[in-house]
C-alpha atoms as a PDB file:
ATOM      1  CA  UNK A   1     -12.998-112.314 -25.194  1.00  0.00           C
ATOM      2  CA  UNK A   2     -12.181-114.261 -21.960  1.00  0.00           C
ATOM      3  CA  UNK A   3     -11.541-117.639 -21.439  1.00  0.00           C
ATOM      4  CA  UNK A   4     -14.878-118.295 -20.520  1.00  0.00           C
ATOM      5  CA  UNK A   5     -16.836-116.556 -23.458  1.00  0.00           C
ATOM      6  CA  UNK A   6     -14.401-118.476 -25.408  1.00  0.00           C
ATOM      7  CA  UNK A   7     -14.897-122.079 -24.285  1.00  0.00           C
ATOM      8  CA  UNK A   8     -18.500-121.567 -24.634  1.00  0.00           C
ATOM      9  CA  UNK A   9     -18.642-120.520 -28.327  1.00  0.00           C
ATOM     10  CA  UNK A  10     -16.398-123.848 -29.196  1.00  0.00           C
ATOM     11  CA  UNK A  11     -18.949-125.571 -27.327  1.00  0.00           C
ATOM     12  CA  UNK A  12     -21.231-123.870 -29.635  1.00  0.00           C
ATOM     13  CA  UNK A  13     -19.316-123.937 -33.341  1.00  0.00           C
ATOM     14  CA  UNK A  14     -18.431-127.494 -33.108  1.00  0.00           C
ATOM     15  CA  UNK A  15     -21.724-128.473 -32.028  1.00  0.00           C
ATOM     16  CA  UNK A  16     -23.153-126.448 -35.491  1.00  0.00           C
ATOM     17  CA  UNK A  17     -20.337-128.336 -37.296  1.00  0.00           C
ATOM     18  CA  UNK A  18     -21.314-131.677 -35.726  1.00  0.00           C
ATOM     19  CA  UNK A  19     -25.234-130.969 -37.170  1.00  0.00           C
ATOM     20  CA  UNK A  20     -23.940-129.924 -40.108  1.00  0.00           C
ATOM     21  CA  UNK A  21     -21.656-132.799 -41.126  1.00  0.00           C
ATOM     22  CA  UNK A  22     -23.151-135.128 -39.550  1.00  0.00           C
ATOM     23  CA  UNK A  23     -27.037-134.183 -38.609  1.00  0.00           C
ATOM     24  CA  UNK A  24     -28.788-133.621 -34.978  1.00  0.00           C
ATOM     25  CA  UNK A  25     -28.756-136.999 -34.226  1.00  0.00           C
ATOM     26  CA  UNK A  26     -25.151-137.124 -33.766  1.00  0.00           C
ATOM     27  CA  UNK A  27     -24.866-134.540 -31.315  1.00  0.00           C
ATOM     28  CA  UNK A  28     -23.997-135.728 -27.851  1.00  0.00           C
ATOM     29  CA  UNK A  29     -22.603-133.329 -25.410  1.00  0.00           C
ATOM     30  CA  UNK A  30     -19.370-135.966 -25.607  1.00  0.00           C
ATOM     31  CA  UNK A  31     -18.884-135.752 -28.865  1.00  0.00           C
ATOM     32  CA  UNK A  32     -19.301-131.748 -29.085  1.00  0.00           C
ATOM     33  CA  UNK A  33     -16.890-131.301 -25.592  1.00  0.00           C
ATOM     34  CA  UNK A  34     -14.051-133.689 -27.822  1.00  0.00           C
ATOM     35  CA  UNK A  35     -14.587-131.714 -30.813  1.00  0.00           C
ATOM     36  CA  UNK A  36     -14.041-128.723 -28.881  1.00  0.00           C
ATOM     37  CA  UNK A  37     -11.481-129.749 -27.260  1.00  0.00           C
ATOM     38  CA  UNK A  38     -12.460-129.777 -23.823  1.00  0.00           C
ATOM     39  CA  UNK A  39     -13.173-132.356 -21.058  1.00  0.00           C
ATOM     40  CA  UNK A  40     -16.681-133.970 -21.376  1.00  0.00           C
ATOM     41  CA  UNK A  41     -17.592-132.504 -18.065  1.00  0.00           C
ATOM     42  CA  UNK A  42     -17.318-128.567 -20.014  1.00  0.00           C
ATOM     43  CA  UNK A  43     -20.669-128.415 -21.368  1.00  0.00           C
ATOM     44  CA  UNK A  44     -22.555-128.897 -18.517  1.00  0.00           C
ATOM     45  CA  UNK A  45     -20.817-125.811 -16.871  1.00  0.00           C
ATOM     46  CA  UNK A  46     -22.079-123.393 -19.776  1.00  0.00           C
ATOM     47  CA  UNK A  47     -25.438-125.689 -20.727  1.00  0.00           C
ATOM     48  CA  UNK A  48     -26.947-126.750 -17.928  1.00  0.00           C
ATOM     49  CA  UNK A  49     -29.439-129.198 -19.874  1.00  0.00           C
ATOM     50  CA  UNK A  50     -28.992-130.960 -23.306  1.00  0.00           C
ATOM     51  CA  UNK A  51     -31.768-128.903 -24.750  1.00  0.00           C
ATOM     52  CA  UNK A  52     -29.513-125.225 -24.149  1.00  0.00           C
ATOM     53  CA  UNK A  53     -27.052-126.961 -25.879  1.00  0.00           C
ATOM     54  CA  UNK A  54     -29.113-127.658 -28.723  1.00  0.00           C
ATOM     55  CA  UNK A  55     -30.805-124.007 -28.262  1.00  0.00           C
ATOM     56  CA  UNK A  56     -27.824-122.828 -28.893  1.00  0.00           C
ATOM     57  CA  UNK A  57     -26.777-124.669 -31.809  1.00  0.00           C
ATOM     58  CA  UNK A  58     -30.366-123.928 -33.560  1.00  0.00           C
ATOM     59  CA  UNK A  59     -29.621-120.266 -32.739  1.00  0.00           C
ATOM     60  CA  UNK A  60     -27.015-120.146 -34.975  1.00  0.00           C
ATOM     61  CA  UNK A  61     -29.479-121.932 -37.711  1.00  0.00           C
ATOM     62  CA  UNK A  62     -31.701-119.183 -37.484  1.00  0.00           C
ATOM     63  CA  UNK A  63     -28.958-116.339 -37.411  1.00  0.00           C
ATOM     64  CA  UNK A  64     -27.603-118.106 -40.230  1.00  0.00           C
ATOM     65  CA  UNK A  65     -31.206-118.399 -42.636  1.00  0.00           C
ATOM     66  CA  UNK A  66     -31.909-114.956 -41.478  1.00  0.00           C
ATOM     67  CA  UNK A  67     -28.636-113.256 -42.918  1.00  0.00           C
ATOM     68  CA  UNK A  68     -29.296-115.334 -45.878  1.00  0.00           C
ATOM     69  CA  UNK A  69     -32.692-114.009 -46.400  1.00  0.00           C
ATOM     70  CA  UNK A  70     -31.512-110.624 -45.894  1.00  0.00           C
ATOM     71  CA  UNK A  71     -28.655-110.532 -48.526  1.00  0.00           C
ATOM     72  CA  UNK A  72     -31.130-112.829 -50.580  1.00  0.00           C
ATOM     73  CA  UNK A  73     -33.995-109.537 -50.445  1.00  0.00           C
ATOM     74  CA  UNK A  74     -31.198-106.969 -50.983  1.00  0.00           C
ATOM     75  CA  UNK A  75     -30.250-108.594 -54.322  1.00  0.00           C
ATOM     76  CA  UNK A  76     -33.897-108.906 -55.997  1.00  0.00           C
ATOM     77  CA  UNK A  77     -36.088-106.927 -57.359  1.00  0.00           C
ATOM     78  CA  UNK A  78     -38.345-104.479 -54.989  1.00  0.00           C
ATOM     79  CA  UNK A  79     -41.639-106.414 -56.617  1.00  0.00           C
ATOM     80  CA  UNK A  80     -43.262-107.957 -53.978  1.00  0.00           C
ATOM     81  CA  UNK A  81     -44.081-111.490 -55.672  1.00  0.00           C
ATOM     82  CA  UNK A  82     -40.406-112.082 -56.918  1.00  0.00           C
ATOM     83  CA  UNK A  83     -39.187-111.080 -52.955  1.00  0.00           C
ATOM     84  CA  UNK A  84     -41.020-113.763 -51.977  1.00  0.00           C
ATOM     85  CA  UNK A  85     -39.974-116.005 -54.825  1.00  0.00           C
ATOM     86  CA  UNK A  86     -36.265-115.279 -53.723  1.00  0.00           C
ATOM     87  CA  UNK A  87     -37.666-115.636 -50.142  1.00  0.00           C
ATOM     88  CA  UNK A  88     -39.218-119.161 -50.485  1.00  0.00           C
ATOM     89  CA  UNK A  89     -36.457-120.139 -52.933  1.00  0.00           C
ATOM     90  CA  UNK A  90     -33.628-119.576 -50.034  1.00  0.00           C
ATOM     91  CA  UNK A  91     -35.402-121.296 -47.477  1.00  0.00           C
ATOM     92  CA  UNK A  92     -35.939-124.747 -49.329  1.00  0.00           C
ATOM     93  CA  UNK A  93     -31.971-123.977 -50.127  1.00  0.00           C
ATOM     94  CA  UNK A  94     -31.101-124.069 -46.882  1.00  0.00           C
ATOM     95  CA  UNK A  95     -33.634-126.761 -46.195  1.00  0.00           C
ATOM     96  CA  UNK A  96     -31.876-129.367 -48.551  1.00  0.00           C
ATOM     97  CA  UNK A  97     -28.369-127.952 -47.901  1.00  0.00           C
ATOM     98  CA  UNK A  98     -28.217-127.604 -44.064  1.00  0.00           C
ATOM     99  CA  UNK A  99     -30.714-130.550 -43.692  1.00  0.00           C
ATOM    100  CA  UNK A 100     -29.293-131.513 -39.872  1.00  0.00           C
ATOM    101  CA  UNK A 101     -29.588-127.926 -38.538  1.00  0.00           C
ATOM    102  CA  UNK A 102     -32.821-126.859 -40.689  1.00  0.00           C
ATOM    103  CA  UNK A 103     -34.360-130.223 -38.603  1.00  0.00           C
ATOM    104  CA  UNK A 104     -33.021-129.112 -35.685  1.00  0.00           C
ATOM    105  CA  UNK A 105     -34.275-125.787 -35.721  1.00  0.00           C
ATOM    106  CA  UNK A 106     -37.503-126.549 -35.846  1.00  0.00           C
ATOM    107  CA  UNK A 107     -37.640-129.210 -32.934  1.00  0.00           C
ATOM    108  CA  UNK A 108     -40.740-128.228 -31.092  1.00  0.00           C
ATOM    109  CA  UNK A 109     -39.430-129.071 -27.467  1.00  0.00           C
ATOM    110  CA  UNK A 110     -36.540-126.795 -28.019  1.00  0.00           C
ATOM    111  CA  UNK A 111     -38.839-123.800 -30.107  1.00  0.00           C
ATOM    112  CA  UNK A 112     -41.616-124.864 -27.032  1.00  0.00           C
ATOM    113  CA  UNK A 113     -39.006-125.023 -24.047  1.00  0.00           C
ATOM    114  CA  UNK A 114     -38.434-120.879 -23.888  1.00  0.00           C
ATOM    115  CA  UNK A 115     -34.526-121.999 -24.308  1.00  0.00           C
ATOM    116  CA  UNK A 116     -32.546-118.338 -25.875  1.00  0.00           C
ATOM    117  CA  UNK A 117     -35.669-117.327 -26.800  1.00  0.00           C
ATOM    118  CA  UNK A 118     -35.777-119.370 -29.454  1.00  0.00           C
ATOM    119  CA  UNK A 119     -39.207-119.030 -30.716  1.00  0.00           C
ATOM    120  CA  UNK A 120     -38.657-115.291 -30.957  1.00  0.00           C
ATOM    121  CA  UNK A 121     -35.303-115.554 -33.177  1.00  0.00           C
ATOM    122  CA  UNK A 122     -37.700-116.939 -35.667  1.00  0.00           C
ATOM    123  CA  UNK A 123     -40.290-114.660 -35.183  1.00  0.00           C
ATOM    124  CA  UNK A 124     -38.918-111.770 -37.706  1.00  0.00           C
ATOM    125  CA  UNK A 125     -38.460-114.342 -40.298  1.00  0.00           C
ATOM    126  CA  UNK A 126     -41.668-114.910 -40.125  1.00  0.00           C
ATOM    127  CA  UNK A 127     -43.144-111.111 -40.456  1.00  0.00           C
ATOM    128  CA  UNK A 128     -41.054-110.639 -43.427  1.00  0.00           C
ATOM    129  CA  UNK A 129     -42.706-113.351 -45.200  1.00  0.00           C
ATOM    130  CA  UNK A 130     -46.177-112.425 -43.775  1.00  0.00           C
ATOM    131  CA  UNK A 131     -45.397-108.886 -44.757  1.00  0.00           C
ATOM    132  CA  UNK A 132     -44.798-109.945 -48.241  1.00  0.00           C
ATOM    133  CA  UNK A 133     -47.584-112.393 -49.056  1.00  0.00           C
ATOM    134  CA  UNK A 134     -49.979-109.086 -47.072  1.00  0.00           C
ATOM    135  CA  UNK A 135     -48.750-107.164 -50.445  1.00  0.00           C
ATOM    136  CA  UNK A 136     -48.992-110.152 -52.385  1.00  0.00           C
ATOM    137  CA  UNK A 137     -51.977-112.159 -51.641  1.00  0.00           C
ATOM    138  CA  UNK A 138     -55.377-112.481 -53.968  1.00  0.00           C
ATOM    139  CA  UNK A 139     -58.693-110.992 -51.889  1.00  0.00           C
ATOM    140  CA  UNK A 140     -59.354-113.603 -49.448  1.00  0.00           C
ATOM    141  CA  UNK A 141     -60.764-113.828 -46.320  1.00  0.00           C
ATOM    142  CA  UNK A 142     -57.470-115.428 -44.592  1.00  0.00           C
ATOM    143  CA  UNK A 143     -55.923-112.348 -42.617  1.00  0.00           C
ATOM    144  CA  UNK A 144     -52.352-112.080 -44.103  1.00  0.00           C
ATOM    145  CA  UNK A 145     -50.753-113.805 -40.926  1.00  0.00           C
ATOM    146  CA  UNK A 146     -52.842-116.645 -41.611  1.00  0.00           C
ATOM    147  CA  UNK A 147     -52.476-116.883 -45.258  1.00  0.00           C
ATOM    148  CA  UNK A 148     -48.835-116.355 -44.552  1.00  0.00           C
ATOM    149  CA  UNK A 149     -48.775-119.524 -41.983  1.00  0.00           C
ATOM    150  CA  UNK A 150     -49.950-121.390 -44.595  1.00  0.00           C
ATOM    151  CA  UNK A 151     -47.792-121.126 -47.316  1.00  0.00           C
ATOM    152  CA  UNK A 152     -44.847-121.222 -44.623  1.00  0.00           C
ATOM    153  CA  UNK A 153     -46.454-124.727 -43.911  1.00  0.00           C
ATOM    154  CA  UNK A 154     -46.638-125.824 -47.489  1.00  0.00           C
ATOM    155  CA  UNK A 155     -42.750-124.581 -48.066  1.00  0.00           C
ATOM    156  CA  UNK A 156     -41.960-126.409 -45.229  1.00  0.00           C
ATOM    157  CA  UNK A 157     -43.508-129.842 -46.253  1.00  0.00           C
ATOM    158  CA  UNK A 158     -42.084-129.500 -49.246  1.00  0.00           C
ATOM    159  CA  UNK A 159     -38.332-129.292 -47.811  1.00  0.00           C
ATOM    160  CA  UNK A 160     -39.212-132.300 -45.736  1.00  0.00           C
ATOM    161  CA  UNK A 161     -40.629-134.321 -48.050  1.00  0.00           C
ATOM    162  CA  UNK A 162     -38.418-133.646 -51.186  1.00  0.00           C
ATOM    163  CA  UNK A 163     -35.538-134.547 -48.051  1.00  0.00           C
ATOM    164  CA  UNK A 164     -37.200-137.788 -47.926  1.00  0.00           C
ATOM    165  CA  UNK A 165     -37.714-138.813 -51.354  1.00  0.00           C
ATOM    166  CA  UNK A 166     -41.417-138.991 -51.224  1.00  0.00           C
ATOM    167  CA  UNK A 167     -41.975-136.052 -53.257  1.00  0.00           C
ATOM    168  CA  UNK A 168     -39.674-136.683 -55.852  1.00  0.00           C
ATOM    169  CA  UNK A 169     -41.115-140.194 -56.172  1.00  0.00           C
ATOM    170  CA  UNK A 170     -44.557-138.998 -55.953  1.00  0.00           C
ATOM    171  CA  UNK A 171     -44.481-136.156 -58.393  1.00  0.00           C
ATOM    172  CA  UNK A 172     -41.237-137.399 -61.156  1.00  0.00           C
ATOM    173  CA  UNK A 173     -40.171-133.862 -60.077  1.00  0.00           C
ATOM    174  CA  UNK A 174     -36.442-133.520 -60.657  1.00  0.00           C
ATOM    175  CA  UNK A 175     -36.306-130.286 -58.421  1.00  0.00           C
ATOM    176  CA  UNK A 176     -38.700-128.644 -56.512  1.00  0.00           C
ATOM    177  CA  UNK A 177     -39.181-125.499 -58.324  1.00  0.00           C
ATOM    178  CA  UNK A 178     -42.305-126.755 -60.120  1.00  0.00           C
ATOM    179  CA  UNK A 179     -43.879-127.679 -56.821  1.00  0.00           C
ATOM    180  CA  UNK A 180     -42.250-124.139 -55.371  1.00  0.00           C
ATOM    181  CA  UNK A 181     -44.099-122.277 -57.894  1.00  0.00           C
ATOM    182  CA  UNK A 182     -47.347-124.260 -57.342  1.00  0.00           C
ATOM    183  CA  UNK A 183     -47.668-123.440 -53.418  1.00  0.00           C
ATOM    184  CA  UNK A 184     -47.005-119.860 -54.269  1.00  0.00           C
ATOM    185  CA  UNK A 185     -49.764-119.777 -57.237  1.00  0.00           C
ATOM    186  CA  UNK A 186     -52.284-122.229 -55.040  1.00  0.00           C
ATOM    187  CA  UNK A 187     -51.868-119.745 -52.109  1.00  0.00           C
ATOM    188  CA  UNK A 188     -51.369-116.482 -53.442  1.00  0.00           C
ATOM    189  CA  UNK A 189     -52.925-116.734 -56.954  1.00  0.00           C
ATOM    190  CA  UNK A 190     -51.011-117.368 -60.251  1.00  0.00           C
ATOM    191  CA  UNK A 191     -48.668-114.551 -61.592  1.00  0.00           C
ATOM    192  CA  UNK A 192     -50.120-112.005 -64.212  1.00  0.00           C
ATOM    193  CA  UNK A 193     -48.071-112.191 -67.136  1.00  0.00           C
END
């Protein structure tokens, strides 16, 4: 790899290390160039704006959950209804144990601002799950997609409010499996034992 390739993927690691230790909020292009060991000036030549920077960075998020839903769906069960269990259980995983980059990733001006293509690296994610709750899902009139965007929604409020403490305080929950197992049930229909 050249010189170039290579300064830019330092830029890039320590910025995913800086979100990861210490959440988005502590990223500054100053504080990645240091890390990286470069002059502050560095960024700007391979990220014009804050916000490719940050693209960047919440690339690697996504590459990252994706490979972990992948090897997650290679090790279960072909059933439909536990692949999504395994699914939904990975993502509020990563949720609570990459909290900086899993807040990041989901920043709507960098998903909205066309950066990378970032919208579209989340995109397959997203089909897999709607692919699964389409072979899943209790007659309803919800297309799949929809039904799908849903439960995605519910997940997610769960990983951000369990993050904050409200649901845990709400609900005396000590994990969130209960309340993983209820948005699955409430959106898909409970499990035929």
């Amino acid at each position: 790899m050249n010189d170039e390739g290579g300064v830019r993927d330092r830029l890039v690691a320590a910025g995913v290390d800086l979100v990861l230790s210490e959440g988005q909020a502590a990223v500054s292009l100053r504080e990645i160039a240091r890390r990286a060991g470069v002059s502050h000036g560095a960024p700007r030549r391979y990220f014009p704006t804050h916000v490719d920077l940050l693209s960047a960075i919440a690339r690697e998020g996504f590459d990252d959950l994706t490979a972990r839903v992948e090897q997650t769906l290679r090790d279960v069960d072909p059933d439909p209804r536990t692949r999504l269990v395994a699914l939904a259980r990975t993502y509020l995983d990563f949720a609570a144990t990459h909290r900086g980059m899993f807040e990041l990733m989901f920043r709507h001006d960098l998903l909205d601002s066309g950066r990378l293509r970032l919208r579209e690296t989340s995109l397959p994610l997203f089909a897999v799950l709607a692919d699964l709750v389409a072979q899943v899902r209790r007659p309803t009139d919800a297309p799949a997609p929809v039904l799908a965007g849903v439960l995605w929604a519910n997940l997610h409020g769960i990983a951000q409010l369990w993050a904050w403490g409200s649901l845990p305080l709400a609900t005396g929950a000590l994990d969130d499996e209960a309340l993983l197992r209820a948005a699955l049930d409430a959106h898909l229909g409970p499990t035929l034992d």
